[in-house]
PDB file of N, CA and C in Angstrom:
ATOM      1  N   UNK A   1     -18.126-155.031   5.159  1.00  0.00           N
ATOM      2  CA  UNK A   1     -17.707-153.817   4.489  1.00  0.00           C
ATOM      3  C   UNK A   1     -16.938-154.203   3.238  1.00  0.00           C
ATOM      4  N   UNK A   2     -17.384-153.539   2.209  1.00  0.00           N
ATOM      5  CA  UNK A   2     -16.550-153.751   1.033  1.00  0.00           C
ATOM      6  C   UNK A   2     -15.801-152.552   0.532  1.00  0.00           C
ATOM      7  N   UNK A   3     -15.020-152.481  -0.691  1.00  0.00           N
ATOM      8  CA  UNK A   3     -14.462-151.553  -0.955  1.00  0.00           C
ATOM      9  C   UNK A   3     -13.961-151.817  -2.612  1.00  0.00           C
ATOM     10  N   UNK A   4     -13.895-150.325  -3.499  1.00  0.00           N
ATOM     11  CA  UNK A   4     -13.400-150.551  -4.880  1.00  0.00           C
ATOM     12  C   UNK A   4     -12.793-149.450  -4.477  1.00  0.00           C
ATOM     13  N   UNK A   5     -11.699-149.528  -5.587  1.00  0.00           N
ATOM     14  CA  UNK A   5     -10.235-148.872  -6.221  1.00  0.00           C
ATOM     15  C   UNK A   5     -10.017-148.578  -7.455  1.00  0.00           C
ATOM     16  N   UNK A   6     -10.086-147.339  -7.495  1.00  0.00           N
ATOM     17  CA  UNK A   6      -9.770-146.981  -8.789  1.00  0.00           C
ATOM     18  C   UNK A   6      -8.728-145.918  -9.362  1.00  0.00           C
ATOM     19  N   UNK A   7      -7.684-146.571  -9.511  1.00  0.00           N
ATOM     20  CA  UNK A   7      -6.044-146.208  -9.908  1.00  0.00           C
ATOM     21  C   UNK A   7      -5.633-145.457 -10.999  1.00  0.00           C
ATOM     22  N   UNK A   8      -4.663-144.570 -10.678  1.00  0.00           N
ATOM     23  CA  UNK A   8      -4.179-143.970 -11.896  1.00  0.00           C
ATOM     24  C   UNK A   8      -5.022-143.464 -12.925  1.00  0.00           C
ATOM     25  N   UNK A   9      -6.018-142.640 -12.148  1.00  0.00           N
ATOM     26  CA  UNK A   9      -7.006-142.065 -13.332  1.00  0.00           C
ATOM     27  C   UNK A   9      -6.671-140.471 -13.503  1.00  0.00           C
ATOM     28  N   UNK A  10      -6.905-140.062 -14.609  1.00  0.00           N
ATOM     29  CA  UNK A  10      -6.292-138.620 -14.910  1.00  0.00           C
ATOM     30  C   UNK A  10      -7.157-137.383 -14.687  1.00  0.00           C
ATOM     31  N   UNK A  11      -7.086-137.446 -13.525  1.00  0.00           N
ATOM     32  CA  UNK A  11      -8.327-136.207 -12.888  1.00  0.00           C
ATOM     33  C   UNK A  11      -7.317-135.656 -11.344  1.00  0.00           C
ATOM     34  N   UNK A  12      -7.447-134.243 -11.306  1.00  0.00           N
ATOM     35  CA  UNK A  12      -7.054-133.658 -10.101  1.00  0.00           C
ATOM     36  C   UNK A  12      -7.566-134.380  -8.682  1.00  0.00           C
ATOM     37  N   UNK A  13      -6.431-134.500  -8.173  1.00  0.00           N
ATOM     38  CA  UNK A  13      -7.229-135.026  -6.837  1.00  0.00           C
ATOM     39  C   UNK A  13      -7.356-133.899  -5.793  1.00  0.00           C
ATOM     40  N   UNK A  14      -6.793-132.728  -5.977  1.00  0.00           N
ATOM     41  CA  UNK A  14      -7.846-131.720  -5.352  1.00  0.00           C
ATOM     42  C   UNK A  14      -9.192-131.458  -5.529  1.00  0.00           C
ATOM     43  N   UNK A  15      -9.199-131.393  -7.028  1.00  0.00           N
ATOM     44  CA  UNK A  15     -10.835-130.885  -7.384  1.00  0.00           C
ATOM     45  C   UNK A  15     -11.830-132.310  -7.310  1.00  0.00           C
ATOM     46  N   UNK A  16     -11.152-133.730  -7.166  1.00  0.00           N
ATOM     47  CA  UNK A  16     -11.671-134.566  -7.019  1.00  0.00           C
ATOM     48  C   UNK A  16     -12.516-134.924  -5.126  1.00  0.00           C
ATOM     49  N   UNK A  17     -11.524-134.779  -4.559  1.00  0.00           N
ATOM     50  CA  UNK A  17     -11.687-134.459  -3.101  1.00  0.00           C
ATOM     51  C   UNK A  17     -13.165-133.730  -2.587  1.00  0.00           C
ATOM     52  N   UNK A  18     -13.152-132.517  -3.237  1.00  0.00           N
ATOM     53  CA  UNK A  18     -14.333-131.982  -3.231  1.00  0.00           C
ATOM     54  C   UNK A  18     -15.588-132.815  -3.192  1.00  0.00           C
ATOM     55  N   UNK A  19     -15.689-133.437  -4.192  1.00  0.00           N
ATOM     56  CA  UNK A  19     -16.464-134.143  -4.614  1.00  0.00           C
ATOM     57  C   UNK A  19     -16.563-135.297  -3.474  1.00  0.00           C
ATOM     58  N   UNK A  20     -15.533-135.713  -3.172  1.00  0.00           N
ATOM     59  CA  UNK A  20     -15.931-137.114  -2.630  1.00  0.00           C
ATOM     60  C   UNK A  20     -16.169-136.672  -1.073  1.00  0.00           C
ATOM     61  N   UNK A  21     -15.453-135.391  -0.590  1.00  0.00           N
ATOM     62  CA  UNK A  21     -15.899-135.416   0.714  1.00  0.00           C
ATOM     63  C   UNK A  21     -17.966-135.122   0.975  1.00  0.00           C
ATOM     64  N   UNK A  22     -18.850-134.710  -0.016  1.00  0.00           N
ATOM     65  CA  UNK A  22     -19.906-134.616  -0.233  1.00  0.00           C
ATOM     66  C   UNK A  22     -20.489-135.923  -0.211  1.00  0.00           C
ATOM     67  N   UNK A  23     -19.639-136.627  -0.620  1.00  0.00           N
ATOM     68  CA  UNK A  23     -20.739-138.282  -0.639  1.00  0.00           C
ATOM     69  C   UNK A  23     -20.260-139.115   0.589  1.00  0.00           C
ATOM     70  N   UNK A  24     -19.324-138.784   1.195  1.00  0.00           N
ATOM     71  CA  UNK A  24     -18.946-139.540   2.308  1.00  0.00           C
ATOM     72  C   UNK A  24     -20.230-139.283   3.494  1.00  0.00           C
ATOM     73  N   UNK A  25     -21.027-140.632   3.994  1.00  0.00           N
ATOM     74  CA  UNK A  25     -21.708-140.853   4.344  1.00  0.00           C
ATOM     75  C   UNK A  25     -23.239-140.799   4.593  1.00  0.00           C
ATOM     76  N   UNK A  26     -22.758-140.962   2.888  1.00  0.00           N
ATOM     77  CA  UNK A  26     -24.797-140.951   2.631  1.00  0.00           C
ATOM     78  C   UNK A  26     -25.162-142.242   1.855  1.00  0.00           C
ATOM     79  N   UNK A  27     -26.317-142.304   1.456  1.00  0.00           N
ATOM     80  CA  UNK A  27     -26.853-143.667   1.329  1.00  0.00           C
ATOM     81  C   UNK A  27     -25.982-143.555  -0.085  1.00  0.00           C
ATOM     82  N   UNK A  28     -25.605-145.150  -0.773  1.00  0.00           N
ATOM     83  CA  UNK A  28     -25.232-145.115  -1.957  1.00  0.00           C
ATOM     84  C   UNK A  28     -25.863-144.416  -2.982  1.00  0.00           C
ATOM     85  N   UNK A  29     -27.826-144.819  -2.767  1.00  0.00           N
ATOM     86  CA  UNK A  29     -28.616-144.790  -3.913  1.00  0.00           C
ATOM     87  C   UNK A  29     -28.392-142.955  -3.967  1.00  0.00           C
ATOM     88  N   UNK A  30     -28.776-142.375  -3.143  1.00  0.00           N
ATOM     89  CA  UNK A  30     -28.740-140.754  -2.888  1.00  0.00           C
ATOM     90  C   UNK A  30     -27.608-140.242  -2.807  1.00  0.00           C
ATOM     91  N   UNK A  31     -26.337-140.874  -3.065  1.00  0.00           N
ATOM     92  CA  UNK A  31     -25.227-140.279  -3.760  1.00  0.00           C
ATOM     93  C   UNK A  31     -24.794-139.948  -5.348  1.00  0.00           C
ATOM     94  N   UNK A  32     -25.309-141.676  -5.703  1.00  0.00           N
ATOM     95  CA  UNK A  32     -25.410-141.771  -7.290  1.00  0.00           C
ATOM     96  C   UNK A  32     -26.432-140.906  -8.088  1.00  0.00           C
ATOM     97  N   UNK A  33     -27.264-140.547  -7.386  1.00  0.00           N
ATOM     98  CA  UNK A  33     -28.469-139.515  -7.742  1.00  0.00           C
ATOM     99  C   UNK A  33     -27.882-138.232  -7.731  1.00  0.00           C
ATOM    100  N   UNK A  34     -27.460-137.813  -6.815  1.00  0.00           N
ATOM    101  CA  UNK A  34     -26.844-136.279  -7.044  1.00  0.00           C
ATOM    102  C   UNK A  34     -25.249-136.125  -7.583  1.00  0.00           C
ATOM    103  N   UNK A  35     -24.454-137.438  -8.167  1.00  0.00           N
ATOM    104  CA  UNK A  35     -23.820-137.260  -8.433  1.00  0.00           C
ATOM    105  C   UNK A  35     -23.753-137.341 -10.077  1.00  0.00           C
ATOM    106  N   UNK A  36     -24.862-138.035 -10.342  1.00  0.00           N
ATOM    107  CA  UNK A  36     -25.197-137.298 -11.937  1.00  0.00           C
ATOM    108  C   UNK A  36     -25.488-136.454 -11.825  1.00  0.00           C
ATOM    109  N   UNK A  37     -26.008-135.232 -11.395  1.00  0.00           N
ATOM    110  CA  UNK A  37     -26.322-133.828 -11.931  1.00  0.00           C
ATOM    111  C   UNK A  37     -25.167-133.075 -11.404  1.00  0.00           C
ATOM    112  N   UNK A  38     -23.821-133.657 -11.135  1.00  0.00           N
ATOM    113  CA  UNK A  38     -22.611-132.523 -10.465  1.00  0.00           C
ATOM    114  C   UNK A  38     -21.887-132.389 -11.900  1.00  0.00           C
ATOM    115  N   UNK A  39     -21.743-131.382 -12.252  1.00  0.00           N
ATOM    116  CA  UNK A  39     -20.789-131.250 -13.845  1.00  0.00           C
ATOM    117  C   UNK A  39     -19.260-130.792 -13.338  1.00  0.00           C
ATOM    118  N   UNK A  40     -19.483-131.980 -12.906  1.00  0.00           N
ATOM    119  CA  UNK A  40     -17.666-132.558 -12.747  1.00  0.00           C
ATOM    120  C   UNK A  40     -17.273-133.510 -13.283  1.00  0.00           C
ATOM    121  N   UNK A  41     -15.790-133.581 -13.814  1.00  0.00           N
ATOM    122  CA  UNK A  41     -15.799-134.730 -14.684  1.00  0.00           C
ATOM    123  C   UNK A  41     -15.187-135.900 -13.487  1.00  0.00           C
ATOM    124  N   UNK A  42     -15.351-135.701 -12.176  1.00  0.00           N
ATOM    125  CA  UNK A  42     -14.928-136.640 -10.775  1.00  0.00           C
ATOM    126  C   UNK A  42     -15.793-137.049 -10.023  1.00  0.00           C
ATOM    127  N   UNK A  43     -16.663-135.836 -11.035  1.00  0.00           N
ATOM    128  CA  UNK A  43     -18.270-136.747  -9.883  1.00  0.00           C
ATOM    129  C   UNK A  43     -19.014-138.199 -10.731  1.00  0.00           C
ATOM    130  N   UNK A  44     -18.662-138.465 -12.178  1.00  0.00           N
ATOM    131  CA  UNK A  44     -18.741-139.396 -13.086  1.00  0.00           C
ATOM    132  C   UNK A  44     -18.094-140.834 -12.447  1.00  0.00           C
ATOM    133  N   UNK A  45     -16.763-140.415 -12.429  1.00  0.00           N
ATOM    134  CA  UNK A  45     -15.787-141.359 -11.844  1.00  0.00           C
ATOM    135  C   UNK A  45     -16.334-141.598 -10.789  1.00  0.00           C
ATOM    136  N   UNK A  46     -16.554-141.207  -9.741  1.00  0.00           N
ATOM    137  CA  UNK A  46     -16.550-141.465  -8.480  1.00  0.00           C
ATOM    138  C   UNK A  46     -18.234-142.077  -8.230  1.00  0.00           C
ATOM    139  N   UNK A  47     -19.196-141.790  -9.367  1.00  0.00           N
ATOM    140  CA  UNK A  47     -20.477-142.619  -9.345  1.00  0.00           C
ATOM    141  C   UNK A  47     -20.050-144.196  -9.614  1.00  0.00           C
ATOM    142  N   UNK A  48     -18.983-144.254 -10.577  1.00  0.00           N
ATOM    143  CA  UNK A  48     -19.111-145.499 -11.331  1.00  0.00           C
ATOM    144  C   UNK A  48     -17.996-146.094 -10.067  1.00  0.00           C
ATOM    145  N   UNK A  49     -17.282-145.563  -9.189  1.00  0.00           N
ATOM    146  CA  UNK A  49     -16.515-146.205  -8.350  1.00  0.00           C
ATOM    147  C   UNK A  49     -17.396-146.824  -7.238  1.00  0.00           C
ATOM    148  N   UNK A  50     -18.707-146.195  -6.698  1.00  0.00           N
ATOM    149  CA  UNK A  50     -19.876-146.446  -5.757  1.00  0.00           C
ATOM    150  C   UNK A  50     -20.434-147.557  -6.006  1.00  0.00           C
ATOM    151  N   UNK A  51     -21.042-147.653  -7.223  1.00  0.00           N
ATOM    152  CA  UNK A  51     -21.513-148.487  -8.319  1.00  0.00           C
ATOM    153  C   UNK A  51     -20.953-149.740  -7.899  1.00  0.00           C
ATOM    154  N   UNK A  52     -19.398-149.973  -8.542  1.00  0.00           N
ATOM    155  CA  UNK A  52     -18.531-150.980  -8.024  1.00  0.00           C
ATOM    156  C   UNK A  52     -18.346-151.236  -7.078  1.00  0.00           C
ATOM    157  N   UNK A  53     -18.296-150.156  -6.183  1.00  0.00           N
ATOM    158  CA  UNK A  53     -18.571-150.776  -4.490  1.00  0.00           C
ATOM    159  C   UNK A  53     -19.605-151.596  -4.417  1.00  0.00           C
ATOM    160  N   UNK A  54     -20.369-151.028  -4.485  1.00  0.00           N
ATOM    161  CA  UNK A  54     -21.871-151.755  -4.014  1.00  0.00           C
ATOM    162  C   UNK A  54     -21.865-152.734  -4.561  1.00  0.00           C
ATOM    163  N   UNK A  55     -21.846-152.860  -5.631  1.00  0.00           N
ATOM    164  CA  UNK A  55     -21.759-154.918  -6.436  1.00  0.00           C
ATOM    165  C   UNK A  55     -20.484-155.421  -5.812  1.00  0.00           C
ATOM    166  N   UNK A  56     -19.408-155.259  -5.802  1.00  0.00           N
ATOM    167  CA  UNK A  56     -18.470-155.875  -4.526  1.00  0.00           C
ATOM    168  C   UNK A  56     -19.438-156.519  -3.610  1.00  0.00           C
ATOM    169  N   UNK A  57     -20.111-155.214  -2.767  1.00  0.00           N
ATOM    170  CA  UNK A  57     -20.620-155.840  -1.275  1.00  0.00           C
ATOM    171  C   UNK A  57     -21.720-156.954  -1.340  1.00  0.00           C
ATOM    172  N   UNK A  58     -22.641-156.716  -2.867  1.00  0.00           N
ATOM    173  CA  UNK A  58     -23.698-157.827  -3.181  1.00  0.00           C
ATOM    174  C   UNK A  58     -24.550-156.998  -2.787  1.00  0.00           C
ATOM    175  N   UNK A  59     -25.104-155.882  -2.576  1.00  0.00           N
ATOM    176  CA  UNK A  59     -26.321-154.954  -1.730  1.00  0.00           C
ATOM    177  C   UNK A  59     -27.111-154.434  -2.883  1.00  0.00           C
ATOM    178  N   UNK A  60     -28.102-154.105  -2.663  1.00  0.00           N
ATOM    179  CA  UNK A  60     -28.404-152.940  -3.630  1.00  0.00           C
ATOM    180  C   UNK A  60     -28.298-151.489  -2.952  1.00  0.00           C
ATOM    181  N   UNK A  61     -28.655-150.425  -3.735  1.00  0.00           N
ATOM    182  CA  UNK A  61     -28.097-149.179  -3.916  1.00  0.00           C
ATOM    183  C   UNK A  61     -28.720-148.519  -2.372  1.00  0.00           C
ATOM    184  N   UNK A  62     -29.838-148.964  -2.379  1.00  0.00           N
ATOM    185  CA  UNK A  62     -30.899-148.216  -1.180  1.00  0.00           C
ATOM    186  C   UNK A  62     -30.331-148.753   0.052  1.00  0.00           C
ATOM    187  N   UNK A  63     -29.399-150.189   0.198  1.00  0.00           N
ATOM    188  CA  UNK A  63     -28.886-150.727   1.485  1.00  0.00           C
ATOM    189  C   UNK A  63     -28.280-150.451   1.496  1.00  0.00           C
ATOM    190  N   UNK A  64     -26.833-149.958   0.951  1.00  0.00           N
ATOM    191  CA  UNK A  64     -25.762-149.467   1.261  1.00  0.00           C
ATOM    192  C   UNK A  64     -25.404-147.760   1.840  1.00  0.00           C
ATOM    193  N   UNK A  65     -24.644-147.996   2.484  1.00  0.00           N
ATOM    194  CA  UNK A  65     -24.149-146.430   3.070  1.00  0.00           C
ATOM    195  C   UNK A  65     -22.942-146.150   2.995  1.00  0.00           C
ATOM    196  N   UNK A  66     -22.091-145.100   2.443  1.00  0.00           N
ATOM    197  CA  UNK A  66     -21.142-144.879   1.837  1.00  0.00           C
ATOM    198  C   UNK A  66     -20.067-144.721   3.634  1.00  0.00           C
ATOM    199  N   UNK A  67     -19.014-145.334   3.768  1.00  0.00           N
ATOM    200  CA  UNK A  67     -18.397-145.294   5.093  1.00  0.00           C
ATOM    201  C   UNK A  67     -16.983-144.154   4.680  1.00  0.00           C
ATOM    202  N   UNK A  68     -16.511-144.480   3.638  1.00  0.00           N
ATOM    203  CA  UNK A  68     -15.063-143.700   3.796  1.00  0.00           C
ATOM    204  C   UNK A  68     -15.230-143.161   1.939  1.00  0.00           C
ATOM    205  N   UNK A  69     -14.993-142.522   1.778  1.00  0.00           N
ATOM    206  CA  UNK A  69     -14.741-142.127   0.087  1.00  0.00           C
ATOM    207  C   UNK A  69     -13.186-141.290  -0.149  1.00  0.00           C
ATOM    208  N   UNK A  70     -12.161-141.566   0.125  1.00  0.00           N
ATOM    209  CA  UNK A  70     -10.610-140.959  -0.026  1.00  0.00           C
ATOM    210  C   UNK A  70     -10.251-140.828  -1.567  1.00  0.00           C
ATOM    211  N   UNK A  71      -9.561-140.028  -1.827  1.00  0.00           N
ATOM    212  CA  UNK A  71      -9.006-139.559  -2.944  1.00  0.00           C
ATOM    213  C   UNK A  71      -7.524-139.505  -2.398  1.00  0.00           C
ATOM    214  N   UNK A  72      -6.552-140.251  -3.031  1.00  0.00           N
ATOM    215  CA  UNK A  72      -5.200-140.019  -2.861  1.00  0.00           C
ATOM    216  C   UNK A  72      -4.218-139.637  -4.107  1.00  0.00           C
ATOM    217  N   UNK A  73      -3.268-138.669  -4.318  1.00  0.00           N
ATOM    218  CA  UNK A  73      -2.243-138.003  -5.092  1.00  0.00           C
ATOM    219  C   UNK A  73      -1.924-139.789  -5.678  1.00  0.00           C
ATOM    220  N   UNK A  74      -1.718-139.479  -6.839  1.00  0.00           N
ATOM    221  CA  UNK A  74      -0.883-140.829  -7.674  1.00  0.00           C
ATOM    222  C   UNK A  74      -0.252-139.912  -8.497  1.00  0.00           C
ATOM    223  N   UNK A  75       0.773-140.725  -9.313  1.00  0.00           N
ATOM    224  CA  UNK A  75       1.997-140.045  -9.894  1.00  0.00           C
ATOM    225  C   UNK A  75       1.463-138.937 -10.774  1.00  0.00           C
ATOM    226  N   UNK A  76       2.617-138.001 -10.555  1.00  0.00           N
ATOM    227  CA  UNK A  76       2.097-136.712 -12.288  1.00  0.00           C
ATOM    228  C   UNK A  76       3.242-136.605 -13.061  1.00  0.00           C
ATOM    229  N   UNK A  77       2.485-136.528 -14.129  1.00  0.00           N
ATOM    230  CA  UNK A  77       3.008-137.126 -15.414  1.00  0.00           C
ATOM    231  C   UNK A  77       3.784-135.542 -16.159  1.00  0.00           C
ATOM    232  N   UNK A  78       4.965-135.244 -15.860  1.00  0.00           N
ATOM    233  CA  UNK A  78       5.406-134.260 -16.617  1.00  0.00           C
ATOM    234  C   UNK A  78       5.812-134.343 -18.164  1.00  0.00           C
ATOM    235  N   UNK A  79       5.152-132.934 -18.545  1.00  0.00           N
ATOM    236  CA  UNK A  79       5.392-132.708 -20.007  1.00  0.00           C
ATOM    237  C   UNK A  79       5.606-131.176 -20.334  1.00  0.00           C
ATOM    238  N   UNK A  80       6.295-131.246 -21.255  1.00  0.00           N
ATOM    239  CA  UNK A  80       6.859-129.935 -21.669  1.00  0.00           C
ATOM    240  C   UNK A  80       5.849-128.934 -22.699  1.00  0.00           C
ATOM    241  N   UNK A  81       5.772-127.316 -23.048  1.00  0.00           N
ATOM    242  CA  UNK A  81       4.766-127.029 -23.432  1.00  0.00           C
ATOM    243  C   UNK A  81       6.522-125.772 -24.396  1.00  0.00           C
ATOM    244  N   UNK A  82       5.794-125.697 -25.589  1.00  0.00           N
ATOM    245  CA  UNK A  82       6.948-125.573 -25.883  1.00  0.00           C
ATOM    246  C   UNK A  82       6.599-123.292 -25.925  1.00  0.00           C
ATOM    247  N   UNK A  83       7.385-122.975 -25.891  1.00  0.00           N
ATOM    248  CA  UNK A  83       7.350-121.001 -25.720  1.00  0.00           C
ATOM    249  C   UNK A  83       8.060-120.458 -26.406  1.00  0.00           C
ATOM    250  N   UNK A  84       7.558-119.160 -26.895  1.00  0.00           N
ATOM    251  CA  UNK A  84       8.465-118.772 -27.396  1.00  0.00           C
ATOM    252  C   UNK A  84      10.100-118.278 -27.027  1.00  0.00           C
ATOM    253  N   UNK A  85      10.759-118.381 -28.265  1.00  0.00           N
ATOM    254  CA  UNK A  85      12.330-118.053 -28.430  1.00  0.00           C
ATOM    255  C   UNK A  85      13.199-119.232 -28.129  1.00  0.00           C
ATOM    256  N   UNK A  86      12.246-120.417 -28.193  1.00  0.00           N
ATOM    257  CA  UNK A  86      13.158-121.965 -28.165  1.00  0.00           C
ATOM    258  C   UNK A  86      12.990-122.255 -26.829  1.00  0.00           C
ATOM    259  N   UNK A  87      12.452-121.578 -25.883  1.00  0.00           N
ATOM    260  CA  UNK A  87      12.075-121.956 -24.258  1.00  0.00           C
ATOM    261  C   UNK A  87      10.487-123.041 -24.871  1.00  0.00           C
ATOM    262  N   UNK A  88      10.604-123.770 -23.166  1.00  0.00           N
ATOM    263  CA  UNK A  88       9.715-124.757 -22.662  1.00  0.00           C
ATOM    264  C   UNK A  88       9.540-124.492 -21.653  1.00  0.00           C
ATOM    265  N   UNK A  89       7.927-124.397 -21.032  1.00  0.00           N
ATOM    266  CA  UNK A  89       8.043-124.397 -19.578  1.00  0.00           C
ATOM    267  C   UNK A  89       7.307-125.742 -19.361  1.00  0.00           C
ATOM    268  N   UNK A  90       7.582-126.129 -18.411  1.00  0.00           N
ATOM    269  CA  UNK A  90       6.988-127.762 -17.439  1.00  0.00           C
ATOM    270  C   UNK A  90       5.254-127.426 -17.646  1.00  0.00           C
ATOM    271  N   UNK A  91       4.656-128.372 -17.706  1.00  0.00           N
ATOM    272  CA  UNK A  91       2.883-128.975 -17.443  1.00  0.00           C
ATOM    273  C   UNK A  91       2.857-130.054 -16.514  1.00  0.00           C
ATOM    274  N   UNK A  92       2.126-129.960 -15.704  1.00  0.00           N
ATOM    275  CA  UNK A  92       2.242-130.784 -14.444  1.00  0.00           C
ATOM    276  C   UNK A  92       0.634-131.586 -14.807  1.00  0.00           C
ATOM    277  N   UNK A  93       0.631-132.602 -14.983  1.00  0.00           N
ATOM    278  CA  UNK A  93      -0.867-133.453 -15.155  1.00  0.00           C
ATOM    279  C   UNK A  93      -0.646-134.599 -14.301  1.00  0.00           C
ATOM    280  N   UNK A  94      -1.435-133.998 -13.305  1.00  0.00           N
ATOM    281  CA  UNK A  94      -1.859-134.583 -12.029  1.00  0.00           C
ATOM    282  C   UNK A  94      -2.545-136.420 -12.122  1.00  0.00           C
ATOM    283  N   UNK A  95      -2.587-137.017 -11.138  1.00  0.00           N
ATOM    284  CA  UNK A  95      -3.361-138.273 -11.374  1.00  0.00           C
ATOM    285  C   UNK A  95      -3.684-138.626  -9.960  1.00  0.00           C
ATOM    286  N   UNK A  96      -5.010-139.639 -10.020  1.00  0.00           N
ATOM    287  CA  UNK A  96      -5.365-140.259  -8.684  1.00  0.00           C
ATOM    288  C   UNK A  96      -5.888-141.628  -8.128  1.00  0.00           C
ATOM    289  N   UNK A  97      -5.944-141.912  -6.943  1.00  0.00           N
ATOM    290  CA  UNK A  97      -6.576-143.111  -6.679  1.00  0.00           C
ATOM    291  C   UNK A  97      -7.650-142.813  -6.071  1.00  0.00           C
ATOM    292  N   UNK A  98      -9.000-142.904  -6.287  1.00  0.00           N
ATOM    293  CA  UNK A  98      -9.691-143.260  -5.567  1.00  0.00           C
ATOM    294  C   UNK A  98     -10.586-144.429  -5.349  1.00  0.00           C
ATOM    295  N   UNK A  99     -10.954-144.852  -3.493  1.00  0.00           N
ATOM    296  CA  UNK A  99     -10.918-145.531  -3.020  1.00  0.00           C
ATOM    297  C   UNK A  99     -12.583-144.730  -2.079  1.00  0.00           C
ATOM    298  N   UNK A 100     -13.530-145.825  -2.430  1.00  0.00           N
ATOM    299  CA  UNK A 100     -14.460-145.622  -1.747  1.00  0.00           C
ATOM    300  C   UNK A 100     -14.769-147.083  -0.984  1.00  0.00           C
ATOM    301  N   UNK A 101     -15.284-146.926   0.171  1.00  0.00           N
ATOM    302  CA  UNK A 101     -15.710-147.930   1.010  1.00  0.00           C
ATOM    303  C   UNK A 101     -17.274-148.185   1.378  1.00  0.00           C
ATOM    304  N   UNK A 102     -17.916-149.290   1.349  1.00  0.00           N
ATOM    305  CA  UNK A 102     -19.412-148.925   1.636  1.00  0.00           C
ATOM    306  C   UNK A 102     -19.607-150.592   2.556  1.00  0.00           C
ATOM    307  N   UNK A 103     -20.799-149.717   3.065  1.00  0.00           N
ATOM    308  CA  UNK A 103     -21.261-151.314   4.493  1.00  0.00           C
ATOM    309  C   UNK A 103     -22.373-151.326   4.034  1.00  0.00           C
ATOM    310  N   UNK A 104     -23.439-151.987   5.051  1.00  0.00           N
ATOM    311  CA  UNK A 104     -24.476-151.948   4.624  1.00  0.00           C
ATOM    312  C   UNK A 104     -25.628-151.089   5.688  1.00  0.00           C
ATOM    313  N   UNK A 105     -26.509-150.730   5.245  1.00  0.00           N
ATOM    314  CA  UNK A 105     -26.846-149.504   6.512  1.00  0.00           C
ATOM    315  C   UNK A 105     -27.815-150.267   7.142  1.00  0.00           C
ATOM    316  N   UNK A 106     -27.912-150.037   8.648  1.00  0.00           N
ATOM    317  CA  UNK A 106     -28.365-150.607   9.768  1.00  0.00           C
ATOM    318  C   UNK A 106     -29.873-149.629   9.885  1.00  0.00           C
ATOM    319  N   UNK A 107     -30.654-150.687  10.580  1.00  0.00           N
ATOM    320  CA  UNK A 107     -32.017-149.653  10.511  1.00  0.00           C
ATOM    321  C   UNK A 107     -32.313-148.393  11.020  1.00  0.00           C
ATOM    322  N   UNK A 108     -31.484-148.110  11.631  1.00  0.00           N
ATOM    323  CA  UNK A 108     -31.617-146.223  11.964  1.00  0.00           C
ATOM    324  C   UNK A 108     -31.002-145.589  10.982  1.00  0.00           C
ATOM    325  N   UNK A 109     -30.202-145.935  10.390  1.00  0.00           N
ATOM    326  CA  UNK A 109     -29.491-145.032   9.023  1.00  0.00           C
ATOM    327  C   UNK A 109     -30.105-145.018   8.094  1.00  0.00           C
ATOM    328  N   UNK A 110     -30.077-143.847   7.258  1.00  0.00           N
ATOM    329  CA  UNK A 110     -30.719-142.949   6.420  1.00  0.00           C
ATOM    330  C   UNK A 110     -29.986-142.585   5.329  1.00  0.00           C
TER     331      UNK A 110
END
């Protein structure tokens, strides 16, 4: 089993989550396939994180099977947005890690 990491990237890890709970446990090649046509800007990331999995493990795309795909909260980066009458209110810009895992799929897996 191998695994890539990819840190501190500036994408919601709610709306990222979405995304990754959909690819958790399907073949690599038939993840990377439907994850170019998702117009998310986490379904991009999270192809090119698979990608890196899979060359980690040495497999190609059709042997591998996606085992764990997690998205975890990483720091958010506060900034001020400035309002009227000399007020500021807070902007909260979220960040994440994700962490996909892939094996290699055994002959009954699909």
């Amino acid at each position: 089993m191998s695994k890539a990491i990819l840190r501190f990237i500036r994408v919601s890890p709610i709306k990222s989550r979405l995304i990754a709970r959909e690819v958790q446990g399907m073949n690599a090649e038939l993840a990377i396939a439907s994850l170019a046509f998702t117009p998310n800007k986490a379904a991009k990331l999270i192809s090119k994180v698979i990608s890196s999995a899979v060359a980690n493990a040495g497999l190609e795309p059709e042997e591998a099977i996606i085992k764990s795909a997690r998205v975890d909260n990483g720091p958010v980066l506060k900034r001020f947005t400035p309002r009227a009458r000399g007020r500021a209110t807070p902007k909260h810009k979220p960040t994440a890690h994700i962490m996909i895992e892939v094996a290699e799929a055994k002959k009954g897996d699909k």
